[in-house]
PDB file of N, CA and C in Angstrom:
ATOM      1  N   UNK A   1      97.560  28.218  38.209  1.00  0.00           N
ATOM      2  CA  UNK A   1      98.984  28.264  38.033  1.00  0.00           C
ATOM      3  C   UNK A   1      99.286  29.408  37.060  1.00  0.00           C
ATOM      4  N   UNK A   2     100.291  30.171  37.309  1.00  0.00           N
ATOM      5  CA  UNK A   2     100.869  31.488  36.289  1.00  0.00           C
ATOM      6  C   UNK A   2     101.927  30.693  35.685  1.00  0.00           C
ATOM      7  N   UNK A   3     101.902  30.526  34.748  1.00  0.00           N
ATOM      8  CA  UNK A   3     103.391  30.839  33.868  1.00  0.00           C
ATOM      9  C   UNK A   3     103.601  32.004  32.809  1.00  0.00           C
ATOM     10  N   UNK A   4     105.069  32.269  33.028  1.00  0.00           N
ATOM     11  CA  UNK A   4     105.522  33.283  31.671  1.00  0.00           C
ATOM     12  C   UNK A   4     105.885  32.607  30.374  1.00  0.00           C
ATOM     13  N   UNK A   5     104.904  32.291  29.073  1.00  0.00           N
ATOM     14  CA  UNK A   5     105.282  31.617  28.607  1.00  0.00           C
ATOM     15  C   UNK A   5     105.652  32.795  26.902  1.00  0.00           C
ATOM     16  N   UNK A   6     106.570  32.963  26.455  1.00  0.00           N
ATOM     17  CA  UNK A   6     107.101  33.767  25.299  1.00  0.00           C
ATOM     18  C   UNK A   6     107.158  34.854  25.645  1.00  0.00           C
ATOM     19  N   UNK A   7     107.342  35.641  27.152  1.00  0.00           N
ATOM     20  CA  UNK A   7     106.829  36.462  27.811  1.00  0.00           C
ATOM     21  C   UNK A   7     105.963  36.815  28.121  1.00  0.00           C
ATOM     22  N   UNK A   8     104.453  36.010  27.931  1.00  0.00           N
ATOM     23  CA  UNK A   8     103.174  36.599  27.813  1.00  0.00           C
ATOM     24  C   UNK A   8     103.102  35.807  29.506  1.00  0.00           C
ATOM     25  N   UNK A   9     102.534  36.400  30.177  1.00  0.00           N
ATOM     26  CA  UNK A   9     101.727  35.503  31.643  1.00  0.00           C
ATOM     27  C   UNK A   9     100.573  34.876  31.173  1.00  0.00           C
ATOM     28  N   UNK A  10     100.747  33.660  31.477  1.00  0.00           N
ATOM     29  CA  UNK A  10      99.247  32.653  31.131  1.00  0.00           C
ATOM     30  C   UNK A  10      98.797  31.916  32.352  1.00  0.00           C
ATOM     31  N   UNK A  11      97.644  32.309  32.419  1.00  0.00           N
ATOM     32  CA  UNK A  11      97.105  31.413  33.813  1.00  0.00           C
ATOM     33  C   UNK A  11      96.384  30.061  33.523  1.00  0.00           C
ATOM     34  N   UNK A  12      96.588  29.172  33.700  1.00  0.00           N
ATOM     35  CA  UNK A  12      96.514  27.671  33.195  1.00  0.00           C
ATOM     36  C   UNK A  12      95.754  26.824  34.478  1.00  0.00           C
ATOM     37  N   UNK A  13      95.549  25.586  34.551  1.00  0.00           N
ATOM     38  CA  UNK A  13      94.870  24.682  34.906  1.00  0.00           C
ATOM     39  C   UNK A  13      96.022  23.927  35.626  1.00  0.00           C
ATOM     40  N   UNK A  14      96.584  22.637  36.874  1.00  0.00           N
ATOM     41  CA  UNK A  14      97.642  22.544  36.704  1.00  0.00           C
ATOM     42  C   UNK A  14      98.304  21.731  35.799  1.00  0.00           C
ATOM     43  N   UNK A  15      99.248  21.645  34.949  1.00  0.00           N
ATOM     44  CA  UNK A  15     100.126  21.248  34.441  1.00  0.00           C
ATOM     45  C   UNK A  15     101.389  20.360  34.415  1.00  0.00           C
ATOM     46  N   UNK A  16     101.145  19.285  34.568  1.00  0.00           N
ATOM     47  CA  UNK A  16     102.278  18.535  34.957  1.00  0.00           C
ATOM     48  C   UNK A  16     103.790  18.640  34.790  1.00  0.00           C
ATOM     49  N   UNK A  17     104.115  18.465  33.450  1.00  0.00           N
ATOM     50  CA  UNK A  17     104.904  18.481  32.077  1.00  0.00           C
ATOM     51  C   UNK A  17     105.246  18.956  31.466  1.00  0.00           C
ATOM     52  N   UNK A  18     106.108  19.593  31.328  1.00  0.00           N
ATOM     53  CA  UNK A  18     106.439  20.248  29.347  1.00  0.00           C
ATOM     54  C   UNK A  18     105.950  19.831  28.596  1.00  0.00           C
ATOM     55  N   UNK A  19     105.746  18.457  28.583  1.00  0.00           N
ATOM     56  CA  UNK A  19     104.897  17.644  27.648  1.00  0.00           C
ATOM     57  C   UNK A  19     103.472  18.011  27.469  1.00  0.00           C
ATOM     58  N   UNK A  20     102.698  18.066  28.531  1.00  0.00           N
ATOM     59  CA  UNK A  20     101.655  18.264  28.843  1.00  0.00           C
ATOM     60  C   UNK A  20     101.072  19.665  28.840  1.00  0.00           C
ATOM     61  N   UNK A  21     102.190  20.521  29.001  1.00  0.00           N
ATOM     62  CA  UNK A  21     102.071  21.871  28.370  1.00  0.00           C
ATOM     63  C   UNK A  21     102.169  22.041  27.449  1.00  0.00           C
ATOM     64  N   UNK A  22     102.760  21.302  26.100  1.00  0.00           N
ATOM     65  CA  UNK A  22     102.771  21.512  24.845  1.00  0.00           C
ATOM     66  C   UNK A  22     101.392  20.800  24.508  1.00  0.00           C
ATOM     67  N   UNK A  23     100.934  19.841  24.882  1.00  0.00           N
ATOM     68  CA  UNK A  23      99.529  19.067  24.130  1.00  0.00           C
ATOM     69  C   UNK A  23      98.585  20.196  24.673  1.00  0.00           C
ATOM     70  N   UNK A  24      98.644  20.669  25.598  1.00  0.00           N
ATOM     71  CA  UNK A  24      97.859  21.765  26.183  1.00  0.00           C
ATOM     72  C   UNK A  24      97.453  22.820  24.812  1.00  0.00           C
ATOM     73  N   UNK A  25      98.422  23.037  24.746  1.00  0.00           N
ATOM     74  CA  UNK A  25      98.621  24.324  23.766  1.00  0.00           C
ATOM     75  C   UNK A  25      98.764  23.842  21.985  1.00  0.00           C
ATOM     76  N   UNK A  26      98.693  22.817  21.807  1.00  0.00           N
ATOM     77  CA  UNK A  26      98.223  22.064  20.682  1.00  0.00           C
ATOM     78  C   UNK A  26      99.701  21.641  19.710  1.00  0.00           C
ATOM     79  N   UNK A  27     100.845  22.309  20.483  1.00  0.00           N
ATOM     80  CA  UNK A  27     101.900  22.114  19.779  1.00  0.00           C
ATOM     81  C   UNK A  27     102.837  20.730  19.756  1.00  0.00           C
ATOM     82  N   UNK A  28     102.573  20.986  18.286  1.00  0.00           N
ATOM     83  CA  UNK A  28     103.427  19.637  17.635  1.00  0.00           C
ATOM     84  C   UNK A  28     105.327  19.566  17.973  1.00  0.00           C
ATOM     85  N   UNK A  29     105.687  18.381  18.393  1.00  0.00           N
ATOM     86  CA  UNK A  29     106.850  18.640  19.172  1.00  0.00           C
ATOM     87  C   UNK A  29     107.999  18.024  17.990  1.00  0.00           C
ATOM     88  N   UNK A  30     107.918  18.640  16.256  1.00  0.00           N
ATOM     89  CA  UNK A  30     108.605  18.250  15.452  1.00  0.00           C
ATOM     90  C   UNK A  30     109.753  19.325  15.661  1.00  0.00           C
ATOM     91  N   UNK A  31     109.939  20.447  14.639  1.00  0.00           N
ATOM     92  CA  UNK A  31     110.552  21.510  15.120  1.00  0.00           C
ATOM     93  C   UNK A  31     110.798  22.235  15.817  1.00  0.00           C
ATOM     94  N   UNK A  32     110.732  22.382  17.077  1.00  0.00           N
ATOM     95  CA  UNK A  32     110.356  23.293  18.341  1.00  0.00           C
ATOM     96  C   UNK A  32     111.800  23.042  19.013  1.00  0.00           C
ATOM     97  N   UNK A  33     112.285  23.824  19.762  1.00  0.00           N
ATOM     98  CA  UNK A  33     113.226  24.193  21.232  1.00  0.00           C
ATOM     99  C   UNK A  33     112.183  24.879  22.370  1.00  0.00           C
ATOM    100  N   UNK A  34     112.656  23.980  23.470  1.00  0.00           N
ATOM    101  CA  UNK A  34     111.978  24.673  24.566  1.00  0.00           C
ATOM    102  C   UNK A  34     112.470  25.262  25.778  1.00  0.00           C
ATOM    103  N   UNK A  35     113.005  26.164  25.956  1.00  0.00           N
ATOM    104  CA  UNK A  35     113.613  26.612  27.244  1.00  0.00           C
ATOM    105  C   UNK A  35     112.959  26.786  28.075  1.00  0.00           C
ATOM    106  N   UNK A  36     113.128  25.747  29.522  1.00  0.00           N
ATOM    107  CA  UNK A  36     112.490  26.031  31.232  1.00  0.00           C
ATOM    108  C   UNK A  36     113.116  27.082  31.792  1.00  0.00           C
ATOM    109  N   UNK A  37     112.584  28.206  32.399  1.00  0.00           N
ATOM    110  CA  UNK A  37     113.928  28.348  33.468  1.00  0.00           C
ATOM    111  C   UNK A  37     115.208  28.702  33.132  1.00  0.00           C
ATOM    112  N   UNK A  38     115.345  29.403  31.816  1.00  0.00           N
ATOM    113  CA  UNK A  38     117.096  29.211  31.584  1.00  0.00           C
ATOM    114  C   UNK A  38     117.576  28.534  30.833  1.00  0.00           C
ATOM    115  N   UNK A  39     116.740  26.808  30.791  1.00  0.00           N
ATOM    116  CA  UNK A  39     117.301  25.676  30.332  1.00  0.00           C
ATOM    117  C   UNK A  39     117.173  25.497  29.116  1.00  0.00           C
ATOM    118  N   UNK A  40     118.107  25.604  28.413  1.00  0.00           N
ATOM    119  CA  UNK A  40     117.293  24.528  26.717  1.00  0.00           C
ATOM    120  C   UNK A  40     117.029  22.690  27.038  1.00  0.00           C
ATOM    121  N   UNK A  41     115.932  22.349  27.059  1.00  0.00           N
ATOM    122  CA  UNK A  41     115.227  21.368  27.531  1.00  0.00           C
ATOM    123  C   UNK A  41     115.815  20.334  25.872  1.00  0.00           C
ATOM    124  N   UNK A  42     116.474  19.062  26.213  1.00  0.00           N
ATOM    125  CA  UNK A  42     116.338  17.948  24.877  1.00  0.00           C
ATOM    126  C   UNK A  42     114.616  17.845  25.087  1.00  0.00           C
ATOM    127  N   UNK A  43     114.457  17.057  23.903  1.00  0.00           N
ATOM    128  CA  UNK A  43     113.192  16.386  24.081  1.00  0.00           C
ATOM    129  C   UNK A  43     112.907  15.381  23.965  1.00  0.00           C
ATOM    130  N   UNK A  44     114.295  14.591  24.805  1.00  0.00           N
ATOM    131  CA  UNK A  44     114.020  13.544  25.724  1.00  0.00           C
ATOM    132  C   UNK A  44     113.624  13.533  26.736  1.00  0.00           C
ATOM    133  N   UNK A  45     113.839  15.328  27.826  1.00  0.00           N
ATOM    134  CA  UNK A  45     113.677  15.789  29.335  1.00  0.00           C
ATOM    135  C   UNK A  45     111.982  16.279  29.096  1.00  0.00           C
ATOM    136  N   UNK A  46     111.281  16.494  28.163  1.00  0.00           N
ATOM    137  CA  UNK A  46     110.210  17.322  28.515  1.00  0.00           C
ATOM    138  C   UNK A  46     108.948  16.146  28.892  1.00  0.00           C
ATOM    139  N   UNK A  47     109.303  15.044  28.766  1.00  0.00           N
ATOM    140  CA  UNK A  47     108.295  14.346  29.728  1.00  0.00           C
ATOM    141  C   UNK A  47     108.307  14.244  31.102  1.00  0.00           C
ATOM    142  N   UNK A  48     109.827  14.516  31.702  1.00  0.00           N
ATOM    143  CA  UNK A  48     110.269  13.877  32.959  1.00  0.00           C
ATOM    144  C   UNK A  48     110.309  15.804  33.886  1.00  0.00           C
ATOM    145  N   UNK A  49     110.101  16.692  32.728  1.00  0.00           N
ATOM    146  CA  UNK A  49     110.439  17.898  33.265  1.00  0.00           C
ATOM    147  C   UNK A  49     109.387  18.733  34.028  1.00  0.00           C
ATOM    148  N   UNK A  50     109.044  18.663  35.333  1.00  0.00           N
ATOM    149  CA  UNK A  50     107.631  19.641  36.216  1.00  0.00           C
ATOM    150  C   UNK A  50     107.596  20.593  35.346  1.00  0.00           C
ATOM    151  N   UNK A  51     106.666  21.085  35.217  1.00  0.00           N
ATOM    152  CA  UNK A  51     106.198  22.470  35.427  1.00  0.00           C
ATOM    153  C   UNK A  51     105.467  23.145  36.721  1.00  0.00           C
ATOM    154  N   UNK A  52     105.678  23.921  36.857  1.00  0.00           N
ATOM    155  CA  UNK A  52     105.333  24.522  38.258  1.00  0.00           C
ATOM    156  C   UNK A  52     104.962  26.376  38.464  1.00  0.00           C
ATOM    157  N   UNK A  53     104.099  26.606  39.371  1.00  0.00           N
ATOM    158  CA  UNK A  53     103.952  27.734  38.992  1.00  0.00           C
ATOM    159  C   UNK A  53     104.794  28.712  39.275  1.00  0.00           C
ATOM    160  N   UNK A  54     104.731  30.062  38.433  1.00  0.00           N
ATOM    161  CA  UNK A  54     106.096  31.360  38.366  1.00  0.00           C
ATOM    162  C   UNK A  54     106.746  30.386  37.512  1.00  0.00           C
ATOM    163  N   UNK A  55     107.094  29.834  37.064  1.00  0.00           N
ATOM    164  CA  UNK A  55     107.578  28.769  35.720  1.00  0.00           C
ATOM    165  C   UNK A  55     107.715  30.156  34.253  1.00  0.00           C
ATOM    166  N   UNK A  56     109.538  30.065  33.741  1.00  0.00           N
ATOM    167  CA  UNK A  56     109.329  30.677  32.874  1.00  0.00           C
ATOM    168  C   UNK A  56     109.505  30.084  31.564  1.00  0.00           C
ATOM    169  N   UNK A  57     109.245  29.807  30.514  1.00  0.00           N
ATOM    170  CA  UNK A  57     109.041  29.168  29.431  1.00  0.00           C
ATOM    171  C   UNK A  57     109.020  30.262  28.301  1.00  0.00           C
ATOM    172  N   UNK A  58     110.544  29.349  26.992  1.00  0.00           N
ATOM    173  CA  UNK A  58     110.308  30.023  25.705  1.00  0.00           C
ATOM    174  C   UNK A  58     110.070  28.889  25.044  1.00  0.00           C
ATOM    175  N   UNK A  59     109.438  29.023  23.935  1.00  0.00           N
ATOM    176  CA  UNK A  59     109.076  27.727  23.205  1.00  0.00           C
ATOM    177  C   UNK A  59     108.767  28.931  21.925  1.00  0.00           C
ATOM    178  N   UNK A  60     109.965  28.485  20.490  1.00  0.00           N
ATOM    179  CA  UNK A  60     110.778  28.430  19.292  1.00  0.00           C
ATOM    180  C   UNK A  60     110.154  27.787  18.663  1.00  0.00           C
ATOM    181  N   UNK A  61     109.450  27.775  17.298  1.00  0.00           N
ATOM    182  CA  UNK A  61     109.484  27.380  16.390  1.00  0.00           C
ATOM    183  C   UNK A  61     110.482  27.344  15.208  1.00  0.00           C
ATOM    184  N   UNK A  62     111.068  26.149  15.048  1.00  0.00           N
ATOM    185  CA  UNK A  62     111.754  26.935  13.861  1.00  0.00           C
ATOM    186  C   UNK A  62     111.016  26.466  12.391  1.00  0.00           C
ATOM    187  N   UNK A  63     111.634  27.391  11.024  1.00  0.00           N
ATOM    188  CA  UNK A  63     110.931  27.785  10.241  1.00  0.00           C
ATOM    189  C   UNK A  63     112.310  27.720   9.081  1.00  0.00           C
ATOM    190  N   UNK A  64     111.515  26.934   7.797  1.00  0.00           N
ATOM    191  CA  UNK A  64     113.216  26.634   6.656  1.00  0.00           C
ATOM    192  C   UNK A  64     112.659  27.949   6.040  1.00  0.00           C
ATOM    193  N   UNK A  65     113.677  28.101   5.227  1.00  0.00           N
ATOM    194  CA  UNK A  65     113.778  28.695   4.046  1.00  0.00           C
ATOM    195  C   UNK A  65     114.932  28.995   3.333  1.00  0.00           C
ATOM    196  N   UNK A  66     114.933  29.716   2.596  1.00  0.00           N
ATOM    197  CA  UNK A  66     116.133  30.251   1.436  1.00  0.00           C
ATOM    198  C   UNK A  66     116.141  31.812   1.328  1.00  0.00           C
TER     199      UNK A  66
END
């Protein structure tokens, strides 16, 4: 499977989930936004959300400060 994920192309294993793409990739789902496709995803949708291949994905960390 290809996805564009932060713009980078990553060739992956298949992938069910957003969900499952984030445990994939080791990320903790405290601070994060994830856009599918266009979408800003809640993260209530990223269990119920395919991933599929040509799939484009941004995934945000955000970060505090002063």
């Amino acid at each position: 499977m290809t996805l564009l994920i932060n713009g980078k192309e990553e060739q992956l294993e298949q992938t069910s989930t957003v969900s499952a793409l984030l445990a994939h990739y080791g990320v903790d789902g405290g601070r994060i936004a994830v856009e599918h496709n266009g979408n800003i995803l809640k993260k209530e949708e990223w269990e119920e959300t395919a991933v599929q291949d040509g799939d484009k994905l941004e995934i945000v960390h955000f970060v505090g400060g002063g």
